[in-house]
Protein backbone atom coordinates (compact mmCIF):
# COMPACT_ATOMS: atom_id res chain seq x y z
CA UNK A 1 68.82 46.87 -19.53
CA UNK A 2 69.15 44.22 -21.93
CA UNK A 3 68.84 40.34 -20.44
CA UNK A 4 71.25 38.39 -21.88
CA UNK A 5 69.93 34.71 -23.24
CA UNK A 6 71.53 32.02 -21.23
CA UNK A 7 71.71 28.42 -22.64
CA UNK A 8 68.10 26.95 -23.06
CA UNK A 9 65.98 25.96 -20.23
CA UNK A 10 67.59 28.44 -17.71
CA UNK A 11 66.05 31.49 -16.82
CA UNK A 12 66.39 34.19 -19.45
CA UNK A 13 66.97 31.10 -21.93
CA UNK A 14 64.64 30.81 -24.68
CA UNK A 15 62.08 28.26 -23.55
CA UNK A 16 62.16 24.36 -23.81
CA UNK A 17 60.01 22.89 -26.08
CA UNK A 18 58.61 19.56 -24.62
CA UNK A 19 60.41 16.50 -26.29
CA UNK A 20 58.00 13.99 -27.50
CA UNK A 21 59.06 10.45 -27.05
CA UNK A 22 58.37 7.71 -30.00
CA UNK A 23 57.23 4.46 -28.16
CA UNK A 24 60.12 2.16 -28.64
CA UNK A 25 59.49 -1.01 -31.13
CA UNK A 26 60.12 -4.09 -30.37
CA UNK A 27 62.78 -5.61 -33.18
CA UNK A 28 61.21 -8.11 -35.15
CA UNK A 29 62.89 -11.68 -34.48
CA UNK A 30 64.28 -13.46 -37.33
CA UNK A 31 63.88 -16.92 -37.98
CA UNK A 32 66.84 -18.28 -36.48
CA UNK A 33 65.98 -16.44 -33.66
CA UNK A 34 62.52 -18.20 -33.80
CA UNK A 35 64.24 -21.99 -34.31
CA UNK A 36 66.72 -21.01 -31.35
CA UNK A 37 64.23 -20.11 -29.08
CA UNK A 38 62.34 -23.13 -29.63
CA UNK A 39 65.04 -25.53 -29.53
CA UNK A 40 66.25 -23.72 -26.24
CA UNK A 41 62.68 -24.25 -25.15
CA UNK A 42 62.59 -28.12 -26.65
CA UNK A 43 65.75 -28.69 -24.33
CA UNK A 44 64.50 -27.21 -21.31
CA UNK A 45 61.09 -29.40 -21.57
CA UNK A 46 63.38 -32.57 -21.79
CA UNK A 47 65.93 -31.71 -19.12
CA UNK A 48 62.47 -31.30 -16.95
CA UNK A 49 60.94 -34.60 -17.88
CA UNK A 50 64.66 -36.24 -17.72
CA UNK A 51 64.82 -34.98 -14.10
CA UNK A 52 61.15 -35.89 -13.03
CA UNK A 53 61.78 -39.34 -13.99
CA UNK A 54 65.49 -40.01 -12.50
CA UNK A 55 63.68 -38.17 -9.35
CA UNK A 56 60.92 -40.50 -9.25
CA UNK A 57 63.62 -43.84 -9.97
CA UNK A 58 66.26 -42.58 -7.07
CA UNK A 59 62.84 -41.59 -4.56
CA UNK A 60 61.50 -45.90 -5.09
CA UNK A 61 65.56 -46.61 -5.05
CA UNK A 62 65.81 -44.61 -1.56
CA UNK A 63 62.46 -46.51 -0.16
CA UNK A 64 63.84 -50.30 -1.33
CA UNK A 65 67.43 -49.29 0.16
CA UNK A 66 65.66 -48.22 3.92
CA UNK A 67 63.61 -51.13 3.37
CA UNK A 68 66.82 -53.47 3.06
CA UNK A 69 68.24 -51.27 6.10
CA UNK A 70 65.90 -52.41 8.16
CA UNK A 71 66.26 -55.87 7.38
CA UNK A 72 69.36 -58.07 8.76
CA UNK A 73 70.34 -61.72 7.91
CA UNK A 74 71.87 -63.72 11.08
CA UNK A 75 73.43 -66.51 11.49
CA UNK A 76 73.01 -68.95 8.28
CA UNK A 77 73.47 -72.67 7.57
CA UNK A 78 72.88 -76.04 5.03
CA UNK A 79 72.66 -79.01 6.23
CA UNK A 80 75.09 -81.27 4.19
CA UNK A 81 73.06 -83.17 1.67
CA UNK A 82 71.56 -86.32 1.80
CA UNK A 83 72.52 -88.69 -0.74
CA UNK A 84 69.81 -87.64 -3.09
CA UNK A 85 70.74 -84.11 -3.29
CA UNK A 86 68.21 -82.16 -1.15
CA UNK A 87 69.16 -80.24 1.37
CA UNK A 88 67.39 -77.73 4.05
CA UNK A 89 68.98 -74.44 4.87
CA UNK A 90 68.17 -72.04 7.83
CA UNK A 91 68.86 -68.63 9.19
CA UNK A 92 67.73 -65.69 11.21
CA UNK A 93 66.21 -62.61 9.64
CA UNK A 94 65.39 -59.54 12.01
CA UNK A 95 63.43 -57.13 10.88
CA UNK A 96 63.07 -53.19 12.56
CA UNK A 97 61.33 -51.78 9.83
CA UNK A 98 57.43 -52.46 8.56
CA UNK A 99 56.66 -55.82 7.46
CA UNK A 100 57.73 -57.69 4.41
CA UNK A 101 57.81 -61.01 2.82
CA UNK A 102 60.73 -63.44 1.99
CA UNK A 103 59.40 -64.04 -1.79
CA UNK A 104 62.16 -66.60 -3.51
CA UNK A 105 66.08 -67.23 -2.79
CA UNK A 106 68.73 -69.04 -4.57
CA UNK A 107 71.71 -70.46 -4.05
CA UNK A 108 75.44 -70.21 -5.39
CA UNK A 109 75.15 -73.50 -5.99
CA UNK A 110 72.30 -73.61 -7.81
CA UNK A 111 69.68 -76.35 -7.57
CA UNK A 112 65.94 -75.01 -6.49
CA UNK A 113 64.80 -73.47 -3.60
CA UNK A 114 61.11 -73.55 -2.23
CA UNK A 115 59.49 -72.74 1.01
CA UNK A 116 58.47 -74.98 3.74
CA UNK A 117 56.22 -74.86 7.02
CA UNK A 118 54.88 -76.67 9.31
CA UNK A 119 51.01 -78.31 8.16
CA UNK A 120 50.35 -78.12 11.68
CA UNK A 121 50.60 -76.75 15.12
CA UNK A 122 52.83 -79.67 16.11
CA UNK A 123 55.55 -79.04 13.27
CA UNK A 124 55.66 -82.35 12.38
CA UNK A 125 54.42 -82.47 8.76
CA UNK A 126 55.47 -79.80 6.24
CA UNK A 127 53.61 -77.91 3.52
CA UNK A 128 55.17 -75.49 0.68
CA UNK A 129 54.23 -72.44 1.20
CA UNK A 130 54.81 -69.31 -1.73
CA UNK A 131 56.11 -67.09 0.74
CA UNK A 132 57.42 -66.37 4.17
CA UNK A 133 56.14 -63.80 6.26
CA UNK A 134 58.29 -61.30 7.92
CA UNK A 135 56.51 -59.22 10.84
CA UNK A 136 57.21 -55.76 11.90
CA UNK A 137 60.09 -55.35 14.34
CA UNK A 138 60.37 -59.27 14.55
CA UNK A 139 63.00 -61.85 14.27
CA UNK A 140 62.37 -65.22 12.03
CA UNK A 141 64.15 -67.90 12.76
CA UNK A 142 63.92 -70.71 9.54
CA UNK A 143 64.26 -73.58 11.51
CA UNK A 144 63.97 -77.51 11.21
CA UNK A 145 60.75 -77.44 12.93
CA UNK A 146 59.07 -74.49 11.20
CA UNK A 147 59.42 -72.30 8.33
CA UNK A 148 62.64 -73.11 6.64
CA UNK A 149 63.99 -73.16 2.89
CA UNK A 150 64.53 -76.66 1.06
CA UNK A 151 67.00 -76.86 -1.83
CA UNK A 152 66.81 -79.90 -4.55
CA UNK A 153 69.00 -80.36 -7.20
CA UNK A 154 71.74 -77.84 -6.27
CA UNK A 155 75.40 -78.70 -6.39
CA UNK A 156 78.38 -80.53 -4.59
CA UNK A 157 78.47 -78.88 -1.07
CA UNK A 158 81.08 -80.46 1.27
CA UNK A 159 80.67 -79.89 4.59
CA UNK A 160 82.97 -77.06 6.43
CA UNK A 161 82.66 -75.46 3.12
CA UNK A 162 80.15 -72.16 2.86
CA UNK A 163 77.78 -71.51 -0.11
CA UNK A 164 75.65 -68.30 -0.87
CA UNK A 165 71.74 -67.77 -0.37
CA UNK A 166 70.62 -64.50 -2.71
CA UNK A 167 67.24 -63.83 -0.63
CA UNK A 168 64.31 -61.79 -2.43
CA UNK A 169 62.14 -59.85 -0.21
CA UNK A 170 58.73 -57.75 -1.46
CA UNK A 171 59.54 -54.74 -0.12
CA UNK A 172 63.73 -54.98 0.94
CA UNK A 173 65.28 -56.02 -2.44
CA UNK A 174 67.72 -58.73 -2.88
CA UNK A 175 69.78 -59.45 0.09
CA UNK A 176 72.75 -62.10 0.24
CA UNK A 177 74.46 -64.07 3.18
CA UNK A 178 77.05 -66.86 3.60
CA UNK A 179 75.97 -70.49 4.93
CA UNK A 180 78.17 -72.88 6.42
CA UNK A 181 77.52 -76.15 5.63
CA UNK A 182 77.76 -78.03 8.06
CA UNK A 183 76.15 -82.00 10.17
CA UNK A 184 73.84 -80.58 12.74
CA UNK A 185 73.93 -84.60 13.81
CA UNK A 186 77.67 -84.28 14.83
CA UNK A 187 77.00 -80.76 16.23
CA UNK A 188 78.73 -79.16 13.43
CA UNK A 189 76.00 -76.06 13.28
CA UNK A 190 76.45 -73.10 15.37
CA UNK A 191 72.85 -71.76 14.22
CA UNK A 192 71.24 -72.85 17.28
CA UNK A 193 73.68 -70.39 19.24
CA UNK A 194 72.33 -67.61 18.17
């Protein structure tokens, strides 16, 4: 009996010769391909550094705004000035976060504003100082009789009117509030309420 030839690689096929497989080359780029992938590569680097920095500027942005969240301006006041334009303001500043320092202010009236405290224990003489101190988890209270800001040269304030004081602080940023202005003499200050 005669077998019959079935279709190759079955039995009674004629047998499969092994294939032999050519390694595969890899296509040679051309040189726009080249520029592409180095400008693709260019923009990636930059997008990178672009998002280090802004990372870096929003992380000191996040630390100054819980710094100024843990600082809180209270009740505020200016006396009504004296005939030769200086003037004393005072307020309360509570602090819940670390410490910090009360570094320069201004007004909205402009004029200049410097620091005072007292030269000693007794609070009757005052010195400038460049800065006020504010402890951890403290209230200040700028006061006649201790530390306490005093403006020269600023403008007309009337009193019952209210200006602005634009506080600086080290750590907490800039920080505004509204003063009354107001005669602690006649008892027109509610800043010793508070």
């Amino acid at each position: 009996m005669q077998e019959l030839e079935g279709p190759p690689g079955t039995p009674g096929g004629p047998a499969r010769a092994p294939r032999r497989r050519e390694p595969r080359r890899a296509p040679v780029p051309t040189r726009a391909a080249v520029t592409t992938r180095a400008a693709v590569g260019t923009r990636a680097a930059v997008a990178a550094c672009v998002l280090l920095i802004g990372g870096a500027a929003l992380a000191g942005c996040a630390q100054k705004a819980a710094a100024a969240a843990s600082l809180q301006l209270g009740t505020a006041y200016v006396e009504v000035p004296s005939a030769g334009g200086t003037t004393e303001a005072y307020l309360v500043i509570r602090n819940s976060g670390p410490a910090d320092r009360l570094t320069s202010a201004r007004t909205s009236v402009g004029g200049r504003v410097i620091f005072r405290a007292p030269a000693h224990s007794e609070g009757t003489t005052m010195k400038t100082v460049p800065d006020i101190r504010i402890p951890a988890g403290a209230t200040v209270r700028l006061s006649p009789v201790g530390f306490h800001m005093l403006v020269t040269g600023a403008g007309r304030m009337r009193g019952g009117g209210q200006i602005t004081l634009t506080l600086i602080f080290a750590e907490g940023g800039t920080m505004s509030v509204v003063a009354d202005v107001t005669n602690p003499a006649t008892g027109g200050s509610s800043y010793f309420v508070n």
